[in-house]
N, C-alpha and C. Protein backbone atom coordinates (compact mmCIF):
# COMPACT_ATOMS: atom_id res chain seq x y z
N UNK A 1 0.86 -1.18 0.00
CA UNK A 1 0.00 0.00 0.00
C UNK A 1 0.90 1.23 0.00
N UNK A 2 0.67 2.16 -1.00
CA UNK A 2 1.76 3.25 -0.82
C UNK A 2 0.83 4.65 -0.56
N UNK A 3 -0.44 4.39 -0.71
CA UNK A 3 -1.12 6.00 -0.22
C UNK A 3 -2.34 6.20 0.30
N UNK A 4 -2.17 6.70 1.43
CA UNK A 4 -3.32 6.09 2.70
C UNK A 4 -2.72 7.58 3.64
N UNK A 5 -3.76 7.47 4.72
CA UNK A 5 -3.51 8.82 5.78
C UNK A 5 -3.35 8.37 6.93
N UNK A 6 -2.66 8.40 7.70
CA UNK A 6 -2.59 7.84 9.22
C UNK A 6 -3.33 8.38 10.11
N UNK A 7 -4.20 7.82 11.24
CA UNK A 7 -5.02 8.65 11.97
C UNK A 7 -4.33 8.27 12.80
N UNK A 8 -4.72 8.84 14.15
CA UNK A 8 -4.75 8.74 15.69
C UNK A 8 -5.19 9.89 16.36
N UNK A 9 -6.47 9.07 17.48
CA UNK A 9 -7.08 9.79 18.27
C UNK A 9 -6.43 9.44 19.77
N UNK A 10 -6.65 10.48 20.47
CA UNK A 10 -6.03 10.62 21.67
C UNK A 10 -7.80 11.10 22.82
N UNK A 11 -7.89 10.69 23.40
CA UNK A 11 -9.22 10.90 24.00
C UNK A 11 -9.08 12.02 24.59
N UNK A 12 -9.92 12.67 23.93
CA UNK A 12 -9.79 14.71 24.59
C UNK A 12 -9.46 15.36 23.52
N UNK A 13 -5.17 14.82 19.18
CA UNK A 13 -6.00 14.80 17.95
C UNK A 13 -5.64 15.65 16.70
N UNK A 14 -5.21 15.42 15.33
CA UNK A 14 -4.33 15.77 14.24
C UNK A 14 -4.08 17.23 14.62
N UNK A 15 -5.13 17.97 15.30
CA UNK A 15 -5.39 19.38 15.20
C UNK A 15 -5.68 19.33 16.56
N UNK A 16 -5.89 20.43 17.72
CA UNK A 16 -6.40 19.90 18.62
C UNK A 16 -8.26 19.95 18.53
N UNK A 17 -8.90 19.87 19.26
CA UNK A 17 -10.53 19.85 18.82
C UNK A 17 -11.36 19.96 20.22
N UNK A 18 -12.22 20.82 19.93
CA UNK A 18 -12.68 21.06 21.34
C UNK A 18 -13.47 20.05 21.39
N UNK A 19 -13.30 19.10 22.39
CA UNK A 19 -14.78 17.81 22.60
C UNK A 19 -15.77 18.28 22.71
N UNK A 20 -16.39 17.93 22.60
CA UNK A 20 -18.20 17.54 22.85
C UNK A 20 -18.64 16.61 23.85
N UNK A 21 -19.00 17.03 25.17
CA UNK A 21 -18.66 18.16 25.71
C UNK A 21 -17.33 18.40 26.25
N UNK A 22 -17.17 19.89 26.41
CA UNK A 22 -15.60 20.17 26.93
C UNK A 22 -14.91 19.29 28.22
N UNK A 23 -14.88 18.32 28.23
CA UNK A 23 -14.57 17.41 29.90
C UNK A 23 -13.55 16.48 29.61
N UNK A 24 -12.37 16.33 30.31
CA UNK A 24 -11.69 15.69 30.25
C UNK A 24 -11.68 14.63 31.46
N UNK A 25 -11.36 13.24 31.20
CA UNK A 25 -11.14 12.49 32.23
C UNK A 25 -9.64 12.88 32.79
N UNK A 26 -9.62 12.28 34.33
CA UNK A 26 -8.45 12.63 35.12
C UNK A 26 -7.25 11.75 33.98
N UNK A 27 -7.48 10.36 34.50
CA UNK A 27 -6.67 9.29 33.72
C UNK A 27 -6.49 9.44 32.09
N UNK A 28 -7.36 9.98 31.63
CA UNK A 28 -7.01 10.23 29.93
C UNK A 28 -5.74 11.73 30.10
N UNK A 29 -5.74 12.75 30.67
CA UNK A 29 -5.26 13.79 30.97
C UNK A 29 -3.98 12.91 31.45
N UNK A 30 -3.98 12.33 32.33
CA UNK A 30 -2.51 11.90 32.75
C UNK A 30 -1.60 11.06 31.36
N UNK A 31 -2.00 10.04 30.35
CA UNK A 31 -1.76 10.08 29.50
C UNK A 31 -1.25 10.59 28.18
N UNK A 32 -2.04 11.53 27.60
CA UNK A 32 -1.62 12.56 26.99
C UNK A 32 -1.83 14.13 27.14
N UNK A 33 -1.35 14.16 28.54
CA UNK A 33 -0.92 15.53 28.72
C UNK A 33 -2.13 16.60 28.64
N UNK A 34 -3.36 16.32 28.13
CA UNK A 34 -4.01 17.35 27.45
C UNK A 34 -5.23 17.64 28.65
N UNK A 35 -6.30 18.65 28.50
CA UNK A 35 -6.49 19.12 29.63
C UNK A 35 -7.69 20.17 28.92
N UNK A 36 -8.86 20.62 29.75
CA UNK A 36 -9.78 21.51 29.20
C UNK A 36 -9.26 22.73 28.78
N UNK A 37 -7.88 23.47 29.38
CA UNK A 37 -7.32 24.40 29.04
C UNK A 37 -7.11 24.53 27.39
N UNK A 38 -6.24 23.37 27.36
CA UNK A 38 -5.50 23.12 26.25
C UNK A 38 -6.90 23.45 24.77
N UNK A 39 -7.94 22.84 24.82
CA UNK A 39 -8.99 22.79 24.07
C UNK A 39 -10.01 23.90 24.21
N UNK A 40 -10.08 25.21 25.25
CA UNK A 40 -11.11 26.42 25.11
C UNK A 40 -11.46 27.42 23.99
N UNK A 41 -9.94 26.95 23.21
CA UNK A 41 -9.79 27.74 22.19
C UNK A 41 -10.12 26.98 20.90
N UNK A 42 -10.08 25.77 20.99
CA UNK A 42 -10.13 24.77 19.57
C UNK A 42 -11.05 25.48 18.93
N UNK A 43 -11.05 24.88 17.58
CA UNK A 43 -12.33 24.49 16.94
C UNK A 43 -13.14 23.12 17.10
N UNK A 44 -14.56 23.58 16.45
CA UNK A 44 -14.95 21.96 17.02
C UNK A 44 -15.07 21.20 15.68
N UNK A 45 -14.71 20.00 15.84
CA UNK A 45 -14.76 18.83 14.54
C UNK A 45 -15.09 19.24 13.32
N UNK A 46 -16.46 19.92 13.39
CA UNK A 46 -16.89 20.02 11.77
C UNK A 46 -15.74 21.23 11.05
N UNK A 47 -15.58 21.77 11.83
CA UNK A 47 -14.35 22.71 11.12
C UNK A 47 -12.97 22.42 10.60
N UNK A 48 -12.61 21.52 11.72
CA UNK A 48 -11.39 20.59 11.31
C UNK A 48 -11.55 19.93 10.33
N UNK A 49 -12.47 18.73 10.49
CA UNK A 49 -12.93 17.89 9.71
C UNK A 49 -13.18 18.71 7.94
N UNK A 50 -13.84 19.88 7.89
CA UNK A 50 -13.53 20.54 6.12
C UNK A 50 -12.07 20.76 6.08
N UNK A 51 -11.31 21.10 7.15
CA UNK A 51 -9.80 21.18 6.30
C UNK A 51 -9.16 19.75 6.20
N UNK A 52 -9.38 18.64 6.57
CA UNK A 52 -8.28 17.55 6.52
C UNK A 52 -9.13 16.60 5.54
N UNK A 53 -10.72 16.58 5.28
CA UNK A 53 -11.32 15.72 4.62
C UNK A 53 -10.93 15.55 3.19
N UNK A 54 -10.46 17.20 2.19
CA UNK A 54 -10.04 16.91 0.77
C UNK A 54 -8.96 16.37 0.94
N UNK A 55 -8.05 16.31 2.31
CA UNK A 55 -6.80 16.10 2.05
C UNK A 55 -6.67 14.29 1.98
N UNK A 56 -7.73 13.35 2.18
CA UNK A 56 -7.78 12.36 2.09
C UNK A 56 -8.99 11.38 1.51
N UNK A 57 -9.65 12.56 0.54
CA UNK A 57 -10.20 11.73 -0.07
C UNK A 57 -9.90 10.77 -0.94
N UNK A 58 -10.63 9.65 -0.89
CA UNK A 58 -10.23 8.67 -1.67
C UNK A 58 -9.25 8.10 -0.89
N UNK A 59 -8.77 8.19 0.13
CA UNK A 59 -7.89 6.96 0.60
C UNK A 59 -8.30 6.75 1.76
N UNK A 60 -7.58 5.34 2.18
CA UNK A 60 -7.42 4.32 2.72
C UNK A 60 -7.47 5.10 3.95
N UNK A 61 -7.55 4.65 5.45
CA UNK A 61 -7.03 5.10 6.56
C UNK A 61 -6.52 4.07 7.03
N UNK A 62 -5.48 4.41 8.35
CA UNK A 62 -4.77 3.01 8.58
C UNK A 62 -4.20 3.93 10.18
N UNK A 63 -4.84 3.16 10.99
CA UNK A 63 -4.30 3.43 12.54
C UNK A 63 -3.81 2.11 13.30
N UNK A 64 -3.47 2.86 14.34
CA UNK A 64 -2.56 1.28 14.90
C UNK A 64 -3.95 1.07 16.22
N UNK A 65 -4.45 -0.11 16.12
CA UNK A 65 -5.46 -0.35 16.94
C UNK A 65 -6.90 0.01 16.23
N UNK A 66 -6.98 -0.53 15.22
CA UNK A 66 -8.33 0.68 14.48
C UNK A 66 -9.86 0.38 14.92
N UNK A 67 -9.80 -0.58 16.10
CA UNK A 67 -10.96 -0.64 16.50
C UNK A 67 -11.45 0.63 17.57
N UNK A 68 -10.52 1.22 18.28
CA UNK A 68 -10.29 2.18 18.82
C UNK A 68 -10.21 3.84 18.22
N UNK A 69 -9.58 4.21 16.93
CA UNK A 69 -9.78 5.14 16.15
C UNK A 69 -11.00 5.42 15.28
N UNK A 70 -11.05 4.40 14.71
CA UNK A 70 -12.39 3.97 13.81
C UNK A 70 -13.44 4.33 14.64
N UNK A 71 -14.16 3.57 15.66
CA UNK A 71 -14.64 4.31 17.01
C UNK A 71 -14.86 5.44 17.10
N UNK A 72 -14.07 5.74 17.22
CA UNK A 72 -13.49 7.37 17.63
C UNK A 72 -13.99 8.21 16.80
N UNK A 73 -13.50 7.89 15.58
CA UNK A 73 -14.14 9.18 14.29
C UNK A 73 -15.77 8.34 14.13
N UNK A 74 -16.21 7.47 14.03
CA UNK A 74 -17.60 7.26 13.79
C UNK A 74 -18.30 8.03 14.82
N UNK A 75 -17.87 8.47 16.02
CA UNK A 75 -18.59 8.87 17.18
C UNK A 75 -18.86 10.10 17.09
N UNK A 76 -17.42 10.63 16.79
CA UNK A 76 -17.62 12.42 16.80
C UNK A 76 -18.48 12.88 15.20
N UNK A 77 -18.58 11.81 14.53
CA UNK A 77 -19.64 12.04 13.42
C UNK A 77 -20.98 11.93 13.62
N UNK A 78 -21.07 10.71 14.64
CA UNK A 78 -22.37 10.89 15.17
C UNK A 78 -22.74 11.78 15.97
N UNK A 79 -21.71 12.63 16.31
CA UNK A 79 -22.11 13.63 17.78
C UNK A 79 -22.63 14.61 16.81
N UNK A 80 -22.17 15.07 15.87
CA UNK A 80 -22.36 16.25 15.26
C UNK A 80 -23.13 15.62 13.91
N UNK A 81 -24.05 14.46 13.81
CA UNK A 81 -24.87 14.09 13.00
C UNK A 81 -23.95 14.67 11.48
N UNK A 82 -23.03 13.93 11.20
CA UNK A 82 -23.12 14.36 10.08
C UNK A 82 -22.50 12.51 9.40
N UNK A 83 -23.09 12.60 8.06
CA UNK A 83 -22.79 11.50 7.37
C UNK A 83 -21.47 10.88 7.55
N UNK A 84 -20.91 10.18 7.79
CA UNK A 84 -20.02 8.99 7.61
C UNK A 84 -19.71 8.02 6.23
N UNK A 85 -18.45 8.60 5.60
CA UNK A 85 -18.43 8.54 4.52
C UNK A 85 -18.07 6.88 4.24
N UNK A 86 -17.83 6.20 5.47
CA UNK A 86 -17.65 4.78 5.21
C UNK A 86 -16.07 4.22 4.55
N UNK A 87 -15.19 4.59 5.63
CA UNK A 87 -13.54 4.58 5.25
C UNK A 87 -13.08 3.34 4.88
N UNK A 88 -12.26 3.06 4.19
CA UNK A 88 -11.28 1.78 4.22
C UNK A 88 -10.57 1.66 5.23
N UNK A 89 -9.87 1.10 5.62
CA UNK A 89 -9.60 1.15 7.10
C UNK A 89 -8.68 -0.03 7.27
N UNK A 90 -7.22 0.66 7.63
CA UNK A 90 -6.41 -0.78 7.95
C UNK A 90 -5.91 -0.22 9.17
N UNK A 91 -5.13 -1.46 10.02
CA UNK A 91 -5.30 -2.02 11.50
C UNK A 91 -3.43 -2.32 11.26
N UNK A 92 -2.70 -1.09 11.48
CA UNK A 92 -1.47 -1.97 11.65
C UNK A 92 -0.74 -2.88 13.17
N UNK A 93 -1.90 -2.56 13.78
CA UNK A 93 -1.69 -3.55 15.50
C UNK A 93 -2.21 -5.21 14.59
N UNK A 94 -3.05 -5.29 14.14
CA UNK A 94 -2.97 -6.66 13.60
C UNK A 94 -2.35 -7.17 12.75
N UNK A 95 -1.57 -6.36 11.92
CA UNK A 95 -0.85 -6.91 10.40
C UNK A 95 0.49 -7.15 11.68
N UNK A 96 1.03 -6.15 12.74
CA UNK A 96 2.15 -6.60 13.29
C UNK A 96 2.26 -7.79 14.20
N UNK A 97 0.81 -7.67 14.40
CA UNK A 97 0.97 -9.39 14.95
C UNK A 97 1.10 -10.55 14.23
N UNK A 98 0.46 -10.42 13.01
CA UNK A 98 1.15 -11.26 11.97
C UNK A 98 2.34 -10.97 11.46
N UNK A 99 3.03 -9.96 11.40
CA UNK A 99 4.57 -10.19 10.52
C UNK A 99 5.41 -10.09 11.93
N UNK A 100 5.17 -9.73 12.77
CA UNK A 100 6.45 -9.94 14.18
C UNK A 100 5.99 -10.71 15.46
N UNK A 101 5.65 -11.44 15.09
CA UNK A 101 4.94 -12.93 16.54
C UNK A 101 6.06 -12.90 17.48
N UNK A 102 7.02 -12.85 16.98
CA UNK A 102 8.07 -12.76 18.11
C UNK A 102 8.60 -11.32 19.13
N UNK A 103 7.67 -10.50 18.85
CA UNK A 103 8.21 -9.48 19.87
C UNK A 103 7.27 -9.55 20.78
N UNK A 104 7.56 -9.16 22.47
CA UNK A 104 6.84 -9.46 23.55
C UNK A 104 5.56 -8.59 23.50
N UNK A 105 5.29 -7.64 22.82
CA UNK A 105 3.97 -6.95 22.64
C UNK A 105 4.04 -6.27 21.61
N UNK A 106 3.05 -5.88 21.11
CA UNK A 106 2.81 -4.92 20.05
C UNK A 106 2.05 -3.72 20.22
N UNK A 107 2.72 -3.07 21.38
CA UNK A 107 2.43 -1.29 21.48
C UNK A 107 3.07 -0.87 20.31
N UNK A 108 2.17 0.30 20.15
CA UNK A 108 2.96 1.18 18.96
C UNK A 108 4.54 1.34 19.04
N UNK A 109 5.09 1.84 20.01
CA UNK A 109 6.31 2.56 20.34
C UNK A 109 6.93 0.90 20.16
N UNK A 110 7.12 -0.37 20.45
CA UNK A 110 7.68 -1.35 20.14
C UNK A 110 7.81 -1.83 19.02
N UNK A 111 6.42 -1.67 18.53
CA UNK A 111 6.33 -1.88 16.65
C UNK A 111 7.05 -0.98 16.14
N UNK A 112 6.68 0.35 16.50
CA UNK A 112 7.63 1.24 15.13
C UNK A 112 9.04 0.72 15.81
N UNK A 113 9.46 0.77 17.01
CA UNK A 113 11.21 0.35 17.11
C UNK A 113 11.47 -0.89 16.18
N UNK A 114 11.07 -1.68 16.12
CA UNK A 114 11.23 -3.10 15.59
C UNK A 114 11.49 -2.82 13.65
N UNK A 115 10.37 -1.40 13.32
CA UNK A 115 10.26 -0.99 12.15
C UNK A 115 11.09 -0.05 11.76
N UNK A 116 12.42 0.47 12.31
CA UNK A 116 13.64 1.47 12.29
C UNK A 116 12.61 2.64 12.78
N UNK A 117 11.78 2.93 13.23
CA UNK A 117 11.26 4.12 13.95
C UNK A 117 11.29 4.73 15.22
N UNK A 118 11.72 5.59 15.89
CA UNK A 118 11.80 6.06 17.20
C UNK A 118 10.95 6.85 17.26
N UNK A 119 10.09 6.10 17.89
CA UNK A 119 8.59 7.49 18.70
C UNK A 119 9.06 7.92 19.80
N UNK A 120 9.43 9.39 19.77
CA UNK A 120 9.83 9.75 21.04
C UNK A 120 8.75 10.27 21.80
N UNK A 121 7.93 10.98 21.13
CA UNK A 121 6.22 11.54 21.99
C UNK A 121 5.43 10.91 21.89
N UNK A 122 5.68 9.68 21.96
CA UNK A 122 4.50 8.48 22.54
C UNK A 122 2.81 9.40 22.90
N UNK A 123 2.06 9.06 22.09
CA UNK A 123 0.84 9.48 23.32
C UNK A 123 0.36 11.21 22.84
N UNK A 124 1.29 11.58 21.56
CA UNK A 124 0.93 12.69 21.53
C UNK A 124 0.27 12.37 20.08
N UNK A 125 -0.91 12.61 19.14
CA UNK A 125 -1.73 12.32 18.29
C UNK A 125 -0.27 12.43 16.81
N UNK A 126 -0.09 13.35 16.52
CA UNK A 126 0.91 13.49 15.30
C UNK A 126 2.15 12.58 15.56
N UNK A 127 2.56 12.77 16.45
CA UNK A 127 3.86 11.47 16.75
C UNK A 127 3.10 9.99 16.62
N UNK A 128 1.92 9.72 17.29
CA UNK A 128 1.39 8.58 17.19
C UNK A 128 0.72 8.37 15.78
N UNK A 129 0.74 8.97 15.24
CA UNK A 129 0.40 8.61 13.48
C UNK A 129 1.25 8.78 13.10
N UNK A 130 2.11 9.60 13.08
CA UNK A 130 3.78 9.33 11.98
C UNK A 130 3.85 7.93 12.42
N UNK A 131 4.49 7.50 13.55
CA UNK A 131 5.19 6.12 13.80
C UNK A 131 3.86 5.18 13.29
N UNK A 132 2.40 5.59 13.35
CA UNK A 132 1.87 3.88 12.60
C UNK A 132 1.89 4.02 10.44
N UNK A 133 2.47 5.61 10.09
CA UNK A 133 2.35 5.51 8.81
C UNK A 133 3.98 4.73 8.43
N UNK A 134 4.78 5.18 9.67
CA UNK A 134 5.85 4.12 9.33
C UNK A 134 5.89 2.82 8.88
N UNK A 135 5.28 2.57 10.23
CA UNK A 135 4.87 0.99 10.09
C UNK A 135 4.15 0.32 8.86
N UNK A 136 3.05 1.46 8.65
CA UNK A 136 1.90 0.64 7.32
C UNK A 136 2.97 0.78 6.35
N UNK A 137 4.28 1.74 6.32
CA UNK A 137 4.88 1.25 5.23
C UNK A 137 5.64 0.22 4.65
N UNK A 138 6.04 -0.17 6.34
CA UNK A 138 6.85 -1.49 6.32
C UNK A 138 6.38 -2.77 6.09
N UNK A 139 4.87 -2.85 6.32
CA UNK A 139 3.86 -4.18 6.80
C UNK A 139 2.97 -3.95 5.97
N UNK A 140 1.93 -3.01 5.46
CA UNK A 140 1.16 -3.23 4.86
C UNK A 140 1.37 -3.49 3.44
């Protein structure tokens, strides 16, 4: 596969995005850093969503865990009722369990190492999609 868009959602994102509603969990906040502050100023989804949507039409999406991302964007489409264009959708947490059985887990940050990649901001949405477009390049 050579042209596809990498997602990753971070609970509370490519851009940042004000949730619906503005609330962050404690434990998601301890994770990636992020916080109601951080988001007072966002925009909310449908705005984001017109600038990044031409940028991937027609392709593929491909997150690491995509039962979890996939999720994710079907939801905030349903929050804001708007159509769901019905993505292609690849899963590089499962293609790495098939091409590397032998490493002790398959977190992102282990997969991309295994794939010459160093995620150093683990946990932050753009670092966590560079390192799985790495990967879909290596595996998919």
């Amino acid at each position: 596969m050579r042209d596809f868009a990498a997602i990753d959602f971070e609970t509370a994102n490519y851009s940042l995005i004000q949730p619906e509603p503005n609330y962050y969990n404690y434990w998601c906040s301890q994770v990636h850093g992020l916080c109601r502050e951080d988001t007072d100023d966002a925009p909310v989804f449908p705005k984001v969503w017109a600038q990044i949507e031409p940028l991937i039409e027609g392709l593929p999406l491909v997150a690491h865990n995509k039962p979890f991302d996939e999720g994710c964007l079907k939801a905030v489409f349903r929050v804001y009722r708007m159509d769901y264009p019905d993505y292609e959708f690849y899963d590089t947490l499962c293609a790495s369990r098939r091409a590397f059985r032998y490493l002790p887990n398959h977190q992102l940050h282990t997969v991309a190492a295994e794939c010459g990649y160093c995620l150093e901001n683990h946990h932050h949405a753009l670092a966590d999609a560079e390192a799985c477009a790495w990967i879909a390049r290596e595996i998919l």
